[in-house]
C-alpha atoms as a PDB file:
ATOM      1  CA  UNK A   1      48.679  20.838 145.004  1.00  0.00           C
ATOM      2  CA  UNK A   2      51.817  18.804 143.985  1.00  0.00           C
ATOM      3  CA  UNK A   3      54.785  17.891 146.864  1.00  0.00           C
ATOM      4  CA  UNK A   4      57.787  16.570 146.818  1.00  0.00           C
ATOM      5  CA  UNK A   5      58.104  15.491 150.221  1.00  0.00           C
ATOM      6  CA  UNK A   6      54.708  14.419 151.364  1.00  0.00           C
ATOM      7  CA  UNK A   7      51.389  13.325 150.306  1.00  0.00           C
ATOM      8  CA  UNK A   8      48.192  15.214 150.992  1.00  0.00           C
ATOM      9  CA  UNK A   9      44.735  13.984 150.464  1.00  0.00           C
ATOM     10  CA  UNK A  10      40.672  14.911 152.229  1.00  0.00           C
ATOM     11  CA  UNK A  11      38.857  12.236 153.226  1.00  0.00           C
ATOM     12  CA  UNK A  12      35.351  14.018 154.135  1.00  0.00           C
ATOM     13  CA  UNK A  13      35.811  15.889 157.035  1.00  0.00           C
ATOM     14  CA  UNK A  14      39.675  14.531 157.643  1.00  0.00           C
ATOM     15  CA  UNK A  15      42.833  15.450 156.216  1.00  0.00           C
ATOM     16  CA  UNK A  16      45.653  13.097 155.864  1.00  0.00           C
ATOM     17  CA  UNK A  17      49.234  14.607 155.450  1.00  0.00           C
ATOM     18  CA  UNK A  18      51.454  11.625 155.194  1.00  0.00           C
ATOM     19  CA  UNK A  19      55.489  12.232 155.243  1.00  0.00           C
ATOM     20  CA  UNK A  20      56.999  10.334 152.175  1.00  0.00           C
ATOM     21  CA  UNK A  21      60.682  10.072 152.412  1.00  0.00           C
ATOM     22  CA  UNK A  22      60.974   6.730 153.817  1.00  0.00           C
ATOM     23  CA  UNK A  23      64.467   6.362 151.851  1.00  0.00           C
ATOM     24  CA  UNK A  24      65.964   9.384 154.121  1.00  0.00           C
ATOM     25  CA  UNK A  25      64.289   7.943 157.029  1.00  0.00           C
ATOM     26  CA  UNK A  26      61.953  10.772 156.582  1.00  0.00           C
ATOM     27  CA  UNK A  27      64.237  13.029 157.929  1.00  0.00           C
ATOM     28  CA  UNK A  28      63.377  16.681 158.006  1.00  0.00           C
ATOM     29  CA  UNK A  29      65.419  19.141 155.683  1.00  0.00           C
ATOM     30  CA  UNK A  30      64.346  22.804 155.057  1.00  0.00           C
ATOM     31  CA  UNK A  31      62.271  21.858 152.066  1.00  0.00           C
ATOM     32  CA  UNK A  32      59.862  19.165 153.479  1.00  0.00           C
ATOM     33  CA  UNK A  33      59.608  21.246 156.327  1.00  0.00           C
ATOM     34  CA  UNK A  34      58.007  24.569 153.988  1.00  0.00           C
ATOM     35  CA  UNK A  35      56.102  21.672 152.169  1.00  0.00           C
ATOM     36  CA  UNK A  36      54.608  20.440 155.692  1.00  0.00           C
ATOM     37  CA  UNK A  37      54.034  24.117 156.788  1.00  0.00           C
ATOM     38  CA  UNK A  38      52.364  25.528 153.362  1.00  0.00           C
ATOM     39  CA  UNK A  39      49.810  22.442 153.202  1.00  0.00           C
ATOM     40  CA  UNK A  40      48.782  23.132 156.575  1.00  0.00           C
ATOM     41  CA  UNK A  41      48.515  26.607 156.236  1.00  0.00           C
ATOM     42  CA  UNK A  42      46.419  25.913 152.958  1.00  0.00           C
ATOM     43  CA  UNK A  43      44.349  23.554 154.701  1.00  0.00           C
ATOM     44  CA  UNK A  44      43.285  25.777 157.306  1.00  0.00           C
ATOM     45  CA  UNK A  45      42.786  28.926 154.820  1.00  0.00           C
ATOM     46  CA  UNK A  46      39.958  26.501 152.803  1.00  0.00           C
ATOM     47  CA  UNK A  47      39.311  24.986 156.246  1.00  0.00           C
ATOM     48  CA  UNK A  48      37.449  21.785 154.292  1.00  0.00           C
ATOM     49  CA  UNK A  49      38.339  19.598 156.905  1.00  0.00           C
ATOM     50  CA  UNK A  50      38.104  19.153 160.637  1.00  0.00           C
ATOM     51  CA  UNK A  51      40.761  17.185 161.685  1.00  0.00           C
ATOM     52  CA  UNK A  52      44.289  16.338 159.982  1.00  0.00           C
ATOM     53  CA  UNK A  53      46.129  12.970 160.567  1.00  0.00           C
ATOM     54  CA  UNK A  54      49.829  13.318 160.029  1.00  0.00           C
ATOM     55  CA  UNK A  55      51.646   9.615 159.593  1.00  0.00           C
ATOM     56  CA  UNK A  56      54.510   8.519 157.599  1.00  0.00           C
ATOM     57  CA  UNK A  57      55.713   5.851 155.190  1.00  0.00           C
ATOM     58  CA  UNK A  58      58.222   3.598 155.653  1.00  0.00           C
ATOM     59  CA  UNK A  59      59.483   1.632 158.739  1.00  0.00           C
ATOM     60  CA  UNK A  60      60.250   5.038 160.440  1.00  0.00           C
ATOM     61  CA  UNK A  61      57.772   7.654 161.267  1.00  0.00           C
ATOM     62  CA  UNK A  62      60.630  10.382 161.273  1.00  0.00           C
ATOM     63  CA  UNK A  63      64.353  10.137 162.028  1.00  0.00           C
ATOM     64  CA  UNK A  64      64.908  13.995 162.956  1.00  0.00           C
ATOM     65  CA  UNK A  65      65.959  16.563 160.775  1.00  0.00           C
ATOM     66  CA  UNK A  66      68.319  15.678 157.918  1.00  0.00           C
ATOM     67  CA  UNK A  67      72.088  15.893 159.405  1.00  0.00           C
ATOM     68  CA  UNK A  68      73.337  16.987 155.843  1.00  0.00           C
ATOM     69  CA  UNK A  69      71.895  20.013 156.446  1.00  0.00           C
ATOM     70  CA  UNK A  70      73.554  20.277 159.755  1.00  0.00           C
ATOM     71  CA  UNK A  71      77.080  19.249 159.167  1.00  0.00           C
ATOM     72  CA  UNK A  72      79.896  21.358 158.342  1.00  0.00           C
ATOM     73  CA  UNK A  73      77.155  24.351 157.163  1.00  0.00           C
ATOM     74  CA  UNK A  74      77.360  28.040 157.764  1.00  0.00           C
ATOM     75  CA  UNK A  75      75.704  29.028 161.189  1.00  0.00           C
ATOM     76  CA  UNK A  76      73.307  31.402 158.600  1.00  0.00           C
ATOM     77  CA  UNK A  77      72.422  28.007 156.876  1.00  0.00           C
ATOM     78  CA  UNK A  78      71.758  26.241 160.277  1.00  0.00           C
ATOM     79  CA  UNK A  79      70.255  28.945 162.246  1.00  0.00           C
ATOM     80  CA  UNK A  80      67.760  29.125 158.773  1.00  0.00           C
ATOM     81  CA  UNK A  81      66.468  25.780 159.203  1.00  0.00           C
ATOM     82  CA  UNK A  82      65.434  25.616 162.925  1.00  0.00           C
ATOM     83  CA  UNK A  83      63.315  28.917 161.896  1.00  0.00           C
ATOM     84  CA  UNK A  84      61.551  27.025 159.216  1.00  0.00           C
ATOM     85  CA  UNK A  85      61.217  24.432 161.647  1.00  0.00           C
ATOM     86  CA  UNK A  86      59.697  27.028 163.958  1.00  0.00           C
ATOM     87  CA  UNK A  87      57.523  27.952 161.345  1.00  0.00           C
ATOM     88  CA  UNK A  88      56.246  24.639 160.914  1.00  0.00           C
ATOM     89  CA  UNK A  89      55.887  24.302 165.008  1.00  0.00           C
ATOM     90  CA  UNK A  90      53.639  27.581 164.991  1.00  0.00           C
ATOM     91  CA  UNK A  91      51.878  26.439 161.940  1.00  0.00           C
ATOM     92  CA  UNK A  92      50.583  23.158 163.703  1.00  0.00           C
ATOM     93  CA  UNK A  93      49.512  24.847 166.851  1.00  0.00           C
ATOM     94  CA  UNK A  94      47.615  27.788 165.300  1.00  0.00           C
ATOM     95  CA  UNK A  95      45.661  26.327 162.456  1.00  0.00           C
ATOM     96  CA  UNK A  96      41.795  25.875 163.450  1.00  0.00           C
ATOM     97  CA  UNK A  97      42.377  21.663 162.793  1.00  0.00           C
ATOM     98  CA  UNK A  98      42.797  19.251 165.853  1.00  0.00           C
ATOM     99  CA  UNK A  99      45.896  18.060 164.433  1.00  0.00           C
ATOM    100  CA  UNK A 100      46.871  14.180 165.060  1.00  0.00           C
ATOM    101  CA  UNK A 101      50.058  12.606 164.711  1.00  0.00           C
ATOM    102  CA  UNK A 102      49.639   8.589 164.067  1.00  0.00           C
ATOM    103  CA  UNK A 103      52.904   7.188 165.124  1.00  0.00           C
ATOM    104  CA  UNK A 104      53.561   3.647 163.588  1.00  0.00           C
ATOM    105  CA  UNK A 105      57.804   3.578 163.840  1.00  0.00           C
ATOM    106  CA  UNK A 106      60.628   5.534 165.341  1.00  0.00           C
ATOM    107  CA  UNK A 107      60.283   9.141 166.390  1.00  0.00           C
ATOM    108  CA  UNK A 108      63.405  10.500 167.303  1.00  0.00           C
ATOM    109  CA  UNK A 109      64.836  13.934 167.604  1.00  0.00           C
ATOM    110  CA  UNK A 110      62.990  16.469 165.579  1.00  0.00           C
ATOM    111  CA  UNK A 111      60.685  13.371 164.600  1.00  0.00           C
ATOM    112  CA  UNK A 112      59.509  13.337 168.355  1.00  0.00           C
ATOM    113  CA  UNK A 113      59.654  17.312 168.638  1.00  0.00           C
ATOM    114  CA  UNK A 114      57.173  17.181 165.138  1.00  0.00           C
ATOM    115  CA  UNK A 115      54.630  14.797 167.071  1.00  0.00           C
ATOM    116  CA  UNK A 116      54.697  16.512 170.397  1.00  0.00           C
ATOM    117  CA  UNK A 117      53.740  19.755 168.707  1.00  0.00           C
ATOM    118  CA  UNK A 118      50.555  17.794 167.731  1.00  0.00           C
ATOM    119  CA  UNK A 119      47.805  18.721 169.508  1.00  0.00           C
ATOM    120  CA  UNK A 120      46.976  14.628 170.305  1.00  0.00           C
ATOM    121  CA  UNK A 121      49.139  11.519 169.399  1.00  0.00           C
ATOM    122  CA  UNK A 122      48.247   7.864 169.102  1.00  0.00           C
ATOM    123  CA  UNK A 123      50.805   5.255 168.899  1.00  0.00           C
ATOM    124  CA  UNK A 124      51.759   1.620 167.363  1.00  0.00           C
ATOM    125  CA  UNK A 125      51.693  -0.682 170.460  1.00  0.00           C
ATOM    126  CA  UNK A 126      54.888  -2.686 169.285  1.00  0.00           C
ATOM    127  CA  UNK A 127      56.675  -0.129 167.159  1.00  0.00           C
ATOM    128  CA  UNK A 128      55.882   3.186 167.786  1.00  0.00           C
ATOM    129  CA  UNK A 129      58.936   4.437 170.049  1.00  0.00           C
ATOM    130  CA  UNK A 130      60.204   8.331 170.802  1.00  0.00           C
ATOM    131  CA  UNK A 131      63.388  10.113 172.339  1.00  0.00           C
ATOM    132  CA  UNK A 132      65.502  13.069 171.825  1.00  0.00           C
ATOM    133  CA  UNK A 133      68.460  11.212 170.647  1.00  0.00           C
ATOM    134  CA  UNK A 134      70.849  14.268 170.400  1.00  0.00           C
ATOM    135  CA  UNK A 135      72.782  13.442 172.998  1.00  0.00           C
ATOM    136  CA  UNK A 136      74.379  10.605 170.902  1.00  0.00           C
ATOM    137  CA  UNK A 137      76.100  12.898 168.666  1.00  0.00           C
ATOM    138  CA  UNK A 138      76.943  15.261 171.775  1.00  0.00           C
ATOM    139  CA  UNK A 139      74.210  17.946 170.501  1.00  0.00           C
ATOM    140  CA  UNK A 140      71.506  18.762 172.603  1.00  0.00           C
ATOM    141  CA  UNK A 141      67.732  18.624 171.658  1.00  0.00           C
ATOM    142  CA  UNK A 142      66.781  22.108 172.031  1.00  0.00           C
ATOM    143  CA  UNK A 143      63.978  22.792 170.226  1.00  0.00           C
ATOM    144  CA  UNK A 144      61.771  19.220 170.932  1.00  0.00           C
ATOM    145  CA  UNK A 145      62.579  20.375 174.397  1.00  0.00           C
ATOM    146  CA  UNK A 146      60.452  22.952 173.688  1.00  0.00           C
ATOM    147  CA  UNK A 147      57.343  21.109 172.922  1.00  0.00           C
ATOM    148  CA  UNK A 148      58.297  17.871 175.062  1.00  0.00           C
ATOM    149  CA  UNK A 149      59.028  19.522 178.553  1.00  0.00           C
ATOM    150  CA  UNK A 150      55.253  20.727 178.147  1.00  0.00           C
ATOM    151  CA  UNK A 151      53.765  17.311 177.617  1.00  0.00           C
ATOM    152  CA  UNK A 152      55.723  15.094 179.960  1.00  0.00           C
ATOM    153  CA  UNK A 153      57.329  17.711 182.671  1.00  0.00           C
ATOM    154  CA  UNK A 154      60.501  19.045 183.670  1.00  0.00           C
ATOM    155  CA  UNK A 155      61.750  16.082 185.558  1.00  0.00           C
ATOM    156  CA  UNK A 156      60.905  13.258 182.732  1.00  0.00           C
ATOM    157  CA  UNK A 157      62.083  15.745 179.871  1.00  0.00           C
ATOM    158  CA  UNK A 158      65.179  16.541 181.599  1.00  0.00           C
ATOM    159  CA  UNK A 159      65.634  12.682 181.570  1.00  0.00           C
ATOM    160  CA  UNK A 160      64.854  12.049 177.799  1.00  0.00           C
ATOM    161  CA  UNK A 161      67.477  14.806 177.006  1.00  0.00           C
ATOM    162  CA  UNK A 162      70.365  13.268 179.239  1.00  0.00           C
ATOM    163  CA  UNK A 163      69.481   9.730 178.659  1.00  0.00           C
ATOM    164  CA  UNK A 164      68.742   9.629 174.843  1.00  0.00           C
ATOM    165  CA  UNK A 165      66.708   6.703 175.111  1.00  0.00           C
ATOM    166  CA  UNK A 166      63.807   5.861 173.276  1.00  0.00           C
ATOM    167  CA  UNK A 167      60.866   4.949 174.911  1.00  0.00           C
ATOM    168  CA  UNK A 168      57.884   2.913 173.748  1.00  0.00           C
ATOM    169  CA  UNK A 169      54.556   4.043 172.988  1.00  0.00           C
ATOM    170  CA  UNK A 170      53.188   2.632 176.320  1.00  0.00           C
ATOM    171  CA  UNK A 171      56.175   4.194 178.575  1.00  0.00           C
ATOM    172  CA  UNK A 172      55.203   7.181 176.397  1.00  0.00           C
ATOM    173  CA  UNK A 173      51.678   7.234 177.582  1.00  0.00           C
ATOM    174  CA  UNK A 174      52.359   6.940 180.909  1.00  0.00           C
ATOM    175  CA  UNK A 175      54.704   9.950 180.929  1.00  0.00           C
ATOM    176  CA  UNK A 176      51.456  12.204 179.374  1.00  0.00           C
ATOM    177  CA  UNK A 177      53.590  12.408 175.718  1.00  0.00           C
ATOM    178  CA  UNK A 178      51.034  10.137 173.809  1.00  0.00           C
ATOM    179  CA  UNK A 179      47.013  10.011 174.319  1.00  0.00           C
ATOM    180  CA  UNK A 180      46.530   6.064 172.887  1.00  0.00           C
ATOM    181  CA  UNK A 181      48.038   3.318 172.028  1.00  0.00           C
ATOM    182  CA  UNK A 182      46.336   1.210 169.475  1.00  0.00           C
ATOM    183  CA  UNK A 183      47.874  -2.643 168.187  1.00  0.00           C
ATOM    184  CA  UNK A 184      50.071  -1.854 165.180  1.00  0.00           C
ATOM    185  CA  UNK A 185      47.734  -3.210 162.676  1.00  0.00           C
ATOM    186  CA  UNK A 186      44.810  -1.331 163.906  1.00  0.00           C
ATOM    187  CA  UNK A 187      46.380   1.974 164.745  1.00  0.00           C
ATOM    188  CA  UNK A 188      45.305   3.736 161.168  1.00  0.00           C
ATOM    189  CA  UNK A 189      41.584   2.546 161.683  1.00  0.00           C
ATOM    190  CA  UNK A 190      41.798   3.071 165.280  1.00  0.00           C
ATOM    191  CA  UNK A 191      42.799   7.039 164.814  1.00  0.00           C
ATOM    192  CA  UNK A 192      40.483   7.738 162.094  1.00  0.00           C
ATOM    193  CA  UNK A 193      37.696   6.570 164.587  1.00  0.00           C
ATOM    194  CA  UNK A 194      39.423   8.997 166.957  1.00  0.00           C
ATOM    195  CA  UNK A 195      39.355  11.745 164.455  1.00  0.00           C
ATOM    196  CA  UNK A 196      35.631  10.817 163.244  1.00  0.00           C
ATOM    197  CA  UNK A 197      34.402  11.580 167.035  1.00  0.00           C
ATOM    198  CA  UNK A 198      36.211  14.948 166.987  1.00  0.00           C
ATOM    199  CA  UNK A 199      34.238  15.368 163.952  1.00  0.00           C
ATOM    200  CA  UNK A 200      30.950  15.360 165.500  1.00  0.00           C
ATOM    201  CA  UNK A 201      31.581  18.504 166.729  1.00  0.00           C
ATOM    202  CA  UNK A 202      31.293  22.153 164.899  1.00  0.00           C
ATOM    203  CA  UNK A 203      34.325  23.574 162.878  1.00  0.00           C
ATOM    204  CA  UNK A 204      33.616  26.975 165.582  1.00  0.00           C
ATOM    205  CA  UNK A 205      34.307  24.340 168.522  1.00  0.00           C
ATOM    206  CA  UNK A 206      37.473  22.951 167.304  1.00  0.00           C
ATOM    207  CA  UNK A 207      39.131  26.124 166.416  1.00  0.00           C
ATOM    208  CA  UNK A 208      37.766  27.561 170.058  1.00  0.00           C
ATOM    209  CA  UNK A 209      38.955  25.231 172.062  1.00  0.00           C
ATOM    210  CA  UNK A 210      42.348  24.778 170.375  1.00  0.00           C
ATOM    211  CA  UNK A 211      43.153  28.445 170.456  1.00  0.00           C
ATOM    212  CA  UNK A 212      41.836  28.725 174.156  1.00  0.00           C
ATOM    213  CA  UNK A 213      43.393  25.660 175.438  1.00  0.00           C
ATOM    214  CA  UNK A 214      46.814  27.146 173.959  1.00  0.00           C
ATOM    215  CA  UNK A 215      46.166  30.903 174.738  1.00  0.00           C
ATOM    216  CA  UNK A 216      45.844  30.073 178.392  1.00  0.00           C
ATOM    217  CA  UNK A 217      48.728  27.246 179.099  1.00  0.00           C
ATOM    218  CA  UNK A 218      51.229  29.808 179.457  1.00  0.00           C
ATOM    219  CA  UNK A 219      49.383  32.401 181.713  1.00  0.00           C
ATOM    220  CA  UNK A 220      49.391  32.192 185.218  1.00  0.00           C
ATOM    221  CA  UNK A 221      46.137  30.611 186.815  1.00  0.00           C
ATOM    222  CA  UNK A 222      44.343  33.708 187.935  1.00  0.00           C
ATOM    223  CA  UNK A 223      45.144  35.093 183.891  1.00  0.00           C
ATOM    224  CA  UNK A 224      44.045  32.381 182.837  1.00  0.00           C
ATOM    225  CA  UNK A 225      40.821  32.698 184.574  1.00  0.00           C
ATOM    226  CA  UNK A 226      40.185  35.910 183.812  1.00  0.00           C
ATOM    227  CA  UNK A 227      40.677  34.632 180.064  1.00  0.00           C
ATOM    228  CA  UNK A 228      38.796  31.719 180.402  1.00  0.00           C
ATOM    229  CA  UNK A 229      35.239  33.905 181.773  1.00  0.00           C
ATOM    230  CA  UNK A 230      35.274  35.921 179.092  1.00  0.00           C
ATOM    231  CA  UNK A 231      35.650  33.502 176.676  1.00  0.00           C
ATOM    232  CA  UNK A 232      32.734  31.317 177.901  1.00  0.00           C
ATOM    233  CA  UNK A 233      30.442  34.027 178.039  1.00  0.00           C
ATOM    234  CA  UNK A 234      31.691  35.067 174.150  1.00  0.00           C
ATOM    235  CA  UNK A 235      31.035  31.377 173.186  1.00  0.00           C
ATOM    236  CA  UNK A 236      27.670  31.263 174.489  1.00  0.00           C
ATOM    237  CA  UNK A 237      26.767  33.079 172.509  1.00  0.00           C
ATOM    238  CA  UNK A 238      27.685  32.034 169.255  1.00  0.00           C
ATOM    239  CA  UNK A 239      25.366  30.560 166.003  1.00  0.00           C
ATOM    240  CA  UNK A 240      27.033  26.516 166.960  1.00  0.00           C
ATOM    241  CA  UNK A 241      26.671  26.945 171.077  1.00  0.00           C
ATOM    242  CA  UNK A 242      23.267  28.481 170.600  1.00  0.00           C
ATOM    243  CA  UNK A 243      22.029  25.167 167.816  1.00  0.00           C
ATOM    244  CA  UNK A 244      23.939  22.658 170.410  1.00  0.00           C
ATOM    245  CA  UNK A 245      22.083  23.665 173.487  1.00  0.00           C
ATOM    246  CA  UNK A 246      19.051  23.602 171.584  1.00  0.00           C
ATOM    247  CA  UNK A 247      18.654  20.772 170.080  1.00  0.00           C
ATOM    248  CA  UNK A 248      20.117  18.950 173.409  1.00  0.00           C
ATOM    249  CA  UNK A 249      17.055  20.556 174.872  1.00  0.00           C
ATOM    250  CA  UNK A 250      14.836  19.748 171.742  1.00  0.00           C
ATOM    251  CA  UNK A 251      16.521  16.208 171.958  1.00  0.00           C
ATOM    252  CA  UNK A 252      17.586  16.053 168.581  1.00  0.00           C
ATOM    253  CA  UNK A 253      20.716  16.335 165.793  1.00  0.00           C
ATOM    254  CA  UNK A 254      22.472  19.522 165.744  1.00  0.00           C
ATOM    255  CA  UNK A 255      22.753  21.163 162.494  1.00  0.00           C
ATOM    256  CA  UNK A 256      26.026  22.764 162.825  1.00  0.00           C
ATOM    257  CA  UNK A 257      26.847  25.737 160.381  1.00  0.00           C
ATOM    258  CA  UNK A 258      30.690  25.702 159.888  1.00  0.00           C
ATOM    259  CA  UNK A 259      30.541  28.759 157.850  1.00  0.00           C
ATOM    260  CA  UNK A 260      30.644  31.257 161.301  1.00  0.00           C
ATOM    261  CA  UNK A 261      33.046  31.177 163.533  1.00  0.00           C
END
């Protein structure tokens, strides 16, 4: 499939989605946005791959959404762009891929609300930085506060927001926003290695524990409970559980068959 705004290629059992605007910053208009969301949503429908990497090209990993498409439009214009961004939000968190966003630059605004969506994030030690910046131009970050105020907390969000500071990819690991940081020069190797051990698990495992892990987050603890029970005791039961306690027991390879889930 041919884009305009990104690159797309499989890798064995990883996909690489790789944003290619590095002369806009890679800014997010409506278009790259539907690009992003439709080869996601055509990755997981052939579900080839286990994991997708999304990076960037250029200097900057992503400088927001485009402000062209902001300024001086018709609220119908504006209002249509954060619901394609929504779209591309939902898209990341319900495919059956661990998503992971490589950060090597700048992540700022909608750039930072794209990579906190992600279900894990590693980081350039020296480059990689992330903030929600709209506070600059006196317009609040709304919708990264959506996905940010669930990886770093109320308190430290509420900070980002009012500060508009960006924050490097160590201070971001602290705060619970980014899982690794890797030296700049190692940091594509370094998160393929991360996305190679995901591998080494079933497609069915991936997809569960994804879906779980975001089907319970929001319910309170005794729902989440009741959800969790029910879904162990489906799981156990399934083709890849059944092959992965056996051949632990057997003490050998498991053969995983990523065509049941």
């Amino acid at each position: 499939m041919s884009y305009q705004s990104i690159l797309y290629e499989e890798q064995d059992e990883i996909g690489i989605l790789t944003l290619n605007m590095p002369e806009k910053r890679n800014a997010l208009g409506a278009a790259a946005e539907e690009e992003i969301t439709e080869c996601l949503r055509d990755a997981a429908r052939r579900h080839a791959v286990k994991v997708i990497i999304l990076r960037a090209n250029g200097p900057i990993f992503c400088a927001g959404h485009d402000r062209s498409e902001i300024l001086n439009q018709p609220l119908a214009n504006i209002r249509k762009l954060f619901h394609t961004s929504f779209n591309l939000m939902t898209a990341i968190r319900s495919i059956p891929q661990c998503v992971i966003a490589e950060v090597h630059g700048v992540a700022m605004a909608g750039g930072c609300h794209l990579v906190a969506g992600c279900d894990l994030i590693t980081a350039g030690a020296e480059k990689a930085q992330f903030g929600m910046t709209g506070m600059i131009y006196s317009y609040n970050c709304t919708t990264p506060t959506v996905a940010v105020s669930r990886a770093v907390g109320q308190k430290k969000c509420m900070e980002m927001l009012m500060t508009a500071k960006l924050y490097s990819a160590e201070e971001s690991r602290e705060m619970g926003l980014v899982n690794w940081v890797f030296p700049d020069d190692q940091l594509h190797e370094k998160t393929l290695e991360a996305a190679k051990d995901i591998c080494k698990t079933s497609k069915y495992a991936i997809h569960c524990s994804k879906q779980n892990f975001y089907a319970q987050v929001e319910m309170t603890e005794w729902q989440a409970y009741m959800f969790a029970k029910e879904m162990m005791a489906q799981q156990a039961v399934s083709v890849n559980a059944t092959e992965g306690f056996t051949a632990f027991l057997a003490k050998r390879d498991p053969v995983w068959n990523d065509d049941t889930f």
